[in-house]
N, C-alpha and C. Protein backbone atom coordinates (compact mmCIF):
# COMPACT_ATOMS: atom_id res chain seq x y z
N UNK A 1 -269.88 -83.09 52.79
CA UNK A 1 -268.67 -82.27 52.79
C UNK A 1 -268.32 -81.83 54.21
N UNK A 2 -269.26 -81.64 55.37
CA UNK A 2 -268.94 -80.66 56.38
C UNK A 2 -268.81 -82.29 57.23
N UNK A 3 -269.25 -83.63 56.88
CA UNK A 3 -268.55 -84.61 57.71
C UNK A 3 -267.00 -84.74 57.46
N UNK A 4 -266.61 -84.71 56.08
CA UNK A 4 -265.14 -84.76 55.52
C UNK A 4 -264.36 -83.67 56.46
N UNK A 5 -265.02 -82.53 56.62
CA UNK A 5 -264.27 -81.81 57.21
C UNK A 5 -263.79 -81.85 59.21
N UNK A 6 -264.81 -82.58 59.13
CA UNK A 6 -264.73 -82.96 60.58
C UNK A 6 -263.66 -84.25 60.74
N UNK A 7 -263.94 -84.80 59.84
CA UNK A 7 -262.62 -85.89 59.82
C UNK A 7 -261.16 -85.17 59.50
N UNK A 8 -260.79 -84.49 58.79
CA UNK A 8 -259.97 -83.50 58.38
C UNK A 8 -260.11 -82.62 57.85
N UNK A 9 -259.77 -81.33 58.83
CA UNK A 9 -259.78 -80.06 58.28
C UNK A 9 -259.30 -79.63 57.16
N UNK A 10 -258.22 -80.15 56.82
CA UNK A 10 -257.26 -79.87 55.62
C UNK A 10 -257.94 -80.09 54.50
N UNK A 11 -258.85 -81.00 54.27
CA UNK A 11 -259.63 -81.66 53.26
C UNK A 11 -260.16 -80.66 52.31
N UNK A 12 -259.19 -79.77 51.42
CA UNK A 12 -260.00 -78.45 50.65
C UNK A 12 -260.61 -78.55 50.06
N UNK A 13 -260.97 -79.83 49.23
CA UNK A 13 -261.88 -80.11 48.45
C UNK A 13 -263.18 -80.56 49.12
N UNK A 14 -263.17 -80.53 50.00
CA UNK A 14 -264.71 -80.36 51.05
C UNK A 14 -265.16 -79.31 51.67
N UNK A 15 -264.30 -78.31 51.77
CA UNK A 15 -264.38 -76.94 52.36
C UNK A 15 -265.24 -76.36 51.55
N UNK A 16 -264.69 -76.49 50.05
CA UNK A 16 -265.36 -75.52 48.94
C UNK A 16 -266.40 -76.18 48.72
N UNK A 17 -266.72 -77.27 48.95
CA UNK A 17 -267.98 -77.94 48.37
C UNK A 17 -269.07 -77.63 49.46
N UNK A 18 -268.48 -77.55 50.67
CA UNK A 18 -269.50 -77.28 51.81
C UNK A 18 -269.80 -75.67 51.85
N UNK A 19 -268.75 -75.06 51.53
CA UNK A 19 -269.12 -73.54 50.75
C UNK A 19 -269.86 -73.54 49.77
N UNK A 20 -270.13 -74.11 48.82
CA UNK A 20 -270.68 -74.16 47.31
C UNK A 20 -272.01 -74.42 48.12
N UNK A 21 -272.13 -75.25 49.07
CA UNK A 21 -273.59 -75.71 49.64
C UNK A 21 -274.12 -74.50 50.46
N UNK A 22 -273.61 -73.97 51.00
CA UNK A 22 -273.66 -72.97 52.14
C UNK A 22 -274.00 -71.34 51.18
N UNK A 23 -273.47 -71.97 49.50
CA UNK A 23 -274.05 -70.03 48.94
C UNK A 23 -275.21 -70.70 47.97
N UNK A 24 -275.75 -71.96 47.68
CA UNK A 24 -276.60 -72.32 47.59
C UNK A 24 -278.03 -72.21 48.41
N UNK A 25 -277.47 -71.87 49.66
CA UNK A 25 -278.52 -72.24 50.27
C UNK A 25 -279.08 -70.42 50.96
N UNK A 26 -278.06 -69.74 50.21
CA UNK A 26 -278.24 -68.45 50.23
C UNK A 26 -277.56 -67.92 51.36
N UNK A 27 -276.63 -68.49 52.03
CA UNK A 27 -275.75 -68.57 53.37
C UNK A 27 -274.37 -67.84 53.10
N UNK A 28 -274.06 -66.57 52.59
CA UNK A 28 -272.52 -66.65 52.08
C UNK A 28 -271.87 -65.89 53.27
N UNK A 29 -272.64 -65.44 54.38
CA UNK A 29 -272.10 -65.28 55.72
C UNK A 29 -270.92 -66.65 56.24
N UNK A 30 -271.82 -67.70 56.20
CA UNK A 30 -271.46 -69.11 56.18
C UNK A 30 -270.29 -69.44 55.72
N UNK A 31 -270.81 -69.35 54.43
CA UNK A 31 -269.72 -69.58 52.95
C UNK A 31 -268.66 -69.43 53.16
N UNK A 32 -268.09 -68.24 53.31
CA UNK A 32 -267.35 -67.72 53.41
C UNK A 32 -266.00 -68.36 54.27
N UNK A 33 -266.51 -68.23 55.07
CA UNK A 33 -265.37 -68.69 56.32
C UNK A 33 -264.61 -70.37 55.87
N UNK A 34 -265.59 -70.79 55.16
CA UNK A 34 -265.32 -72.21 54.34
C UNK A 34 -264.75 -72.34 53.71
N UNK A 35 -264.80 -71.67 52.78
CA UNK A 35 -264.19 -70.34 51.45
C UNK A 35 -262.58 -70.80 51.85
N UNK A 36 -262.66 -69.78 53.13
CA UNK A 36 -260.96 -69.41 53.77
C UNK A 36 -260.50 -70.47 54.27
N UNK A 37 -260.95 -71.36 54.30
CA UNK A 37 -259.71 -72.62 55.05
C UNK A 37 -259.81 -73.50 53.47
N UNK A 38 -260.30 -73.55 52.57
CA UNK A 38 -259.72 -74.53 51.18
C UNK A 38 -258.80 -73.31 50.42
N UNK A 39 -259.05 -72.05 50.84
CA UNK A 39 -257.65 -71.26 50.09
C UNK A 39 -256.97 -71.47 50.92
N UNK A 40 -256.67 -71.13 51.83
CA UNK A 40 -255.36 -71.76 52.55
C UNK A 40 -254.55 -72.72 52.34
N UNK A 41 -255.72 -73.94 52.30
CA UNK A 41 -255.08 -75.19 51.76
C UNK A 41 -254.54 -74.82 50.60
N UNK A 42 -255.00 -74.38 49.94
CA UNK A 42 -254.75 -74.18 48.18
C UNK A 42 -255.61 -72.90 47.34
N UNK A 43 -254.77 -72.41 46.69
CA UNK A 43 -255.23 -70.74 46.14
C UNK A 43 -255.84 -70.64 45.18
N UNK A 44 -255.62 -72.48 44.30
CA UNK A 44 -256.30 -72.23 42.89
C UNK A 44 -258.07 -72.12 43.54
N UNK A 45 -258.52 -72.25 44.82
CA UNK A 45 -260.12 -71.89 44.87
C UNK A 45 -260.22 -71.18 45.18
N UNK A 46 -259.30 -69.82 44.58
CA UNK A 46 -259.84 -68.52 44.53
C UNK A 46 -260.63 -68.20 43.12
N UNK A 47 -260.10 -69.11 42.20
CA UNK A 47 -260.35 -69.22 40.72
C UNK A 47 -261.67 -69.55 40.79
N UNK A 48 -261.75 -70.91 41.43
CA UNK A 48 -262.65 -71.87 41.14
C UNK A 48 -263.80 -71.57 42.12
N UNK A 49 -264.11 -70.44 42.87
CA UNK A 49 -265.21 -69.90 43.72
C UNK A 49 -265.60 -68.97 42.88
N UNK A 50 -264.26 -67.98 41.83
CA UNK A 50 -264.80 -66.79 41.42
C UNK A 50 -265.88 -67.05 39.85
N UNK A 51 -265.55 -68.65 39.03
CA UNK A 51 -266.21 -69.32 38.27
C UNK A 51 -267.42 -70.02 38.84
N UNK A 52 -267.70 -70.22 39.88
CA UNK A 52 -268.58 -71.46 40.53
C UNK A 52 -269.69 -70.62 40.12
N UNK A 53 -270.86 -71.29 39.61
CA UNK A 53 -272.40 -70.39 39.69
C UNK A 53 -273.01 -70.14 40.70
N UNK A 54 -272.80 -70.95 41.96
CA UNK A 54 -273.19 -70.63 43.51
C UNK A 54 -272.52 -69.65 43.90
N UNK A 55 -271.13 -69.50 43.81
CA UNK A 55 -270.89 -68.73 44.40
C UNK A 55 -270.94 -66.95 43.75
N UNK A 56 -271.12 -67.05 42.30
CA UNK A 56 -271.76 -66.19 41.71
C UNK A 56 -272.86 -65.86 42.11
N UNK A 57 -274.26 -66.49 42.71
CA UNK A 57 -274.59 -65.84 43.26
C UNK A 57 -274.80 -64.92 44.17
N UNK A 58 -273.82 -64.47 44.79
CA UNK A 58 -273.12 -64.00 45.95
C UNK A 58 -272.66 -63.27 45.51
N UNK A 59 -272.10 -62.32 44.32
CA UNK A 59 -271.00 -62.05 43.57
C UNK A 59 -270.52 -60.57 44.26
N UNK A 60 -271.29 -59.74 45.39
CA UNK A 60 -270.84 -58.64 46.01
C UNK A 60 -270.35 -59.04 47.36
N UNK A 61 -270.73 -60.17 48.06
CA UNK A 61 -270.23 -60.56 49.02
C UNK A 61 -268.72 -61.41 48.61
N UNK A 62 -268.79 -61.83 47.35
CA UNK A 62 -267.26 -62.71 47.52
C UNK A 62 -266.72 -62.08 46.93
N UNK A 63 -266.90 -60.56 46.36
CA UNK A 63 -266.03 -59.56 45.78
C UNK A 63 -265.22 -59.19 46.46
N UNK A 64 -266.17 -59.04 47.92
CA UNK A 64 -265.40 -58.25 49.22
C UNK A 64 -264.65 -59.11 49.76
N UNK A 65 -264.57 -60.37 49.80
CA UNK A 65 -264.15 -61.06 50.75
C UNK A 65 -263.10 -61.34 49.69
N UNK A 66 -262.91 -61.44 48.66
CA UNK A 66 -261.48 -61.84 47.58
C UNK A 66 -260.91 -60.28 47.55
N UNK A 67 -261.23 -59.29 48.11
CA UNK A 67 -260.60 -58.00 48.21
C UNK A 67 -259.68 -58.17 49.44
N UNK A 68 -260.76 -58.32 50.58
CA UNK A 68 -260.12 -58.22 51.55
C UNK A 68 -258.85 -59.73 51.78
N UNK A 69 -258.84 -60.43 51.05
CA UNK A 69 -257.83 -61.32 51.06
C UNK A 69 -256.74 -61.25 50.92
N UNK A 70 -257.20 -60.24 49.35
CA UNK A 70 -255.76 -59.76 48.60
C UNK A 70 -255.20 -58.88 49.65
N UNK A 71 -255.83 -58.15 50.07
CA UNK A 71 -255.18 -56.72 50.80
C UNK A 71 -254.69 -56.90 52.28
N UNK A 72 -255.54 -58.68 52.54
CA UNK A 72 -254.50 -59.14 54.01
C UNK A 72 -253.06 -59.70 53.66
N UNK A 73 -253.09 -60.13 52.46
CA UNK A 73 -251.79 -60.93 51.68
C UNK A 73 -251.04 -59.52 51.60
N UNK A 74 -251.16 -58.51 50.78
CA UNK A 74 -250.53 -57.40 50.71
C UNK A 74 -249.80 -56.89 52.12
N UNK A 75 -250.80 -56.48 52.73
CA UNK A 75 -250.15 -56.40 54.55
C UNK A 75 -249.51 -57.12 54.90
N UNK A 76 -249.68 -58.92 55.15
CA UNK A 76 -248.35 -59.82 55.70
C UNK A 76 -246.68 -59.85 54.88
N UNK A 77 -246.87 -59.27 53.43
CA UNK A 77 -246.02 -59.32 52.54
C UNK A 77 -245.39 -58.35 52.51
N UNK A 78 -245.75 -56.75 53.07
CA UNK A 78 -245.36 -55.33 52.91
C UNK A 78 -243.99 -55.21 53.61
N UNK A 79 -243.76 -55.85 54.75
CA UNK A 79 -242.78 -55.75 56.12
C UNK A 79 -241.35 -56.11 54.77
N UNK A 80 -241.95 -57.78 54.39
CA UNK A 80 -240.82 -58.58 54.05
C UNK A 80 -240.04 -57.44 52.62
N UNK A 81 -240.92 -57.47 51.70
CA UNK A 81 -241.15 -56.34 50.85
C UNK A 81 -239.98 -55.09 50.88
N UNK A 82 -240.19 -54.19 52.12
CA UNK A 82 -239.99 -53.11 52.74
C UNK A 82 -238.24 -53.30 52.80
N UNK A 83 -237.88 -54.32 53.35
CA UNK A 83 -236.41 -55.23 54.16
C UNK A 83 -235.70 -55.19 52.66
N UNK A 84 -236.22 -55.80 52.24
CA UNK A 84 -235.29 -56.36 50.57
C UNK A 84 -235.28 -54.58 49.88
């Protein structure tokens, strides 16, 4: 997964898999940041990290980090929000 990603970053379906490897391996420091570039690409692996059993193991670290996501989305969205 983390060669796929070196060939292309965009590749989200290697991001999460190299995340899935990375909270396997008890790494969700790691994870994480992996995490954030396959949501980017695409949001449904916010779903599919919060179902994964790896990443369930983790389940207070990717609580925080799907908190703090929502609440950076909330902030970039507040301005536009505010205008209308």
């Amino acid at each position: 997964a983390e060669a796929a990603l070196v060939l292309d970053p965009k590749l989200s379906e290697a991001a999460f898999q190299a995340s899935k490897a990375q909270m396997a391996l008890g790494k969700p420091d790691d994870a994480l940041p992996v995490l954030r570039r396959a949501i980017d690409v695409d949001a449904t692996f916010v779903i599919r990290a919060a179902e994964d059993p790896d990443h369930q193991r983790h389940e207070s670290e990717l609580n925080s980090f799907l908190i703090a996501l929502r609440e950076e989305a909330l902030r970039s969205t507040a301005p536009t929000a505010q205008a209308a």
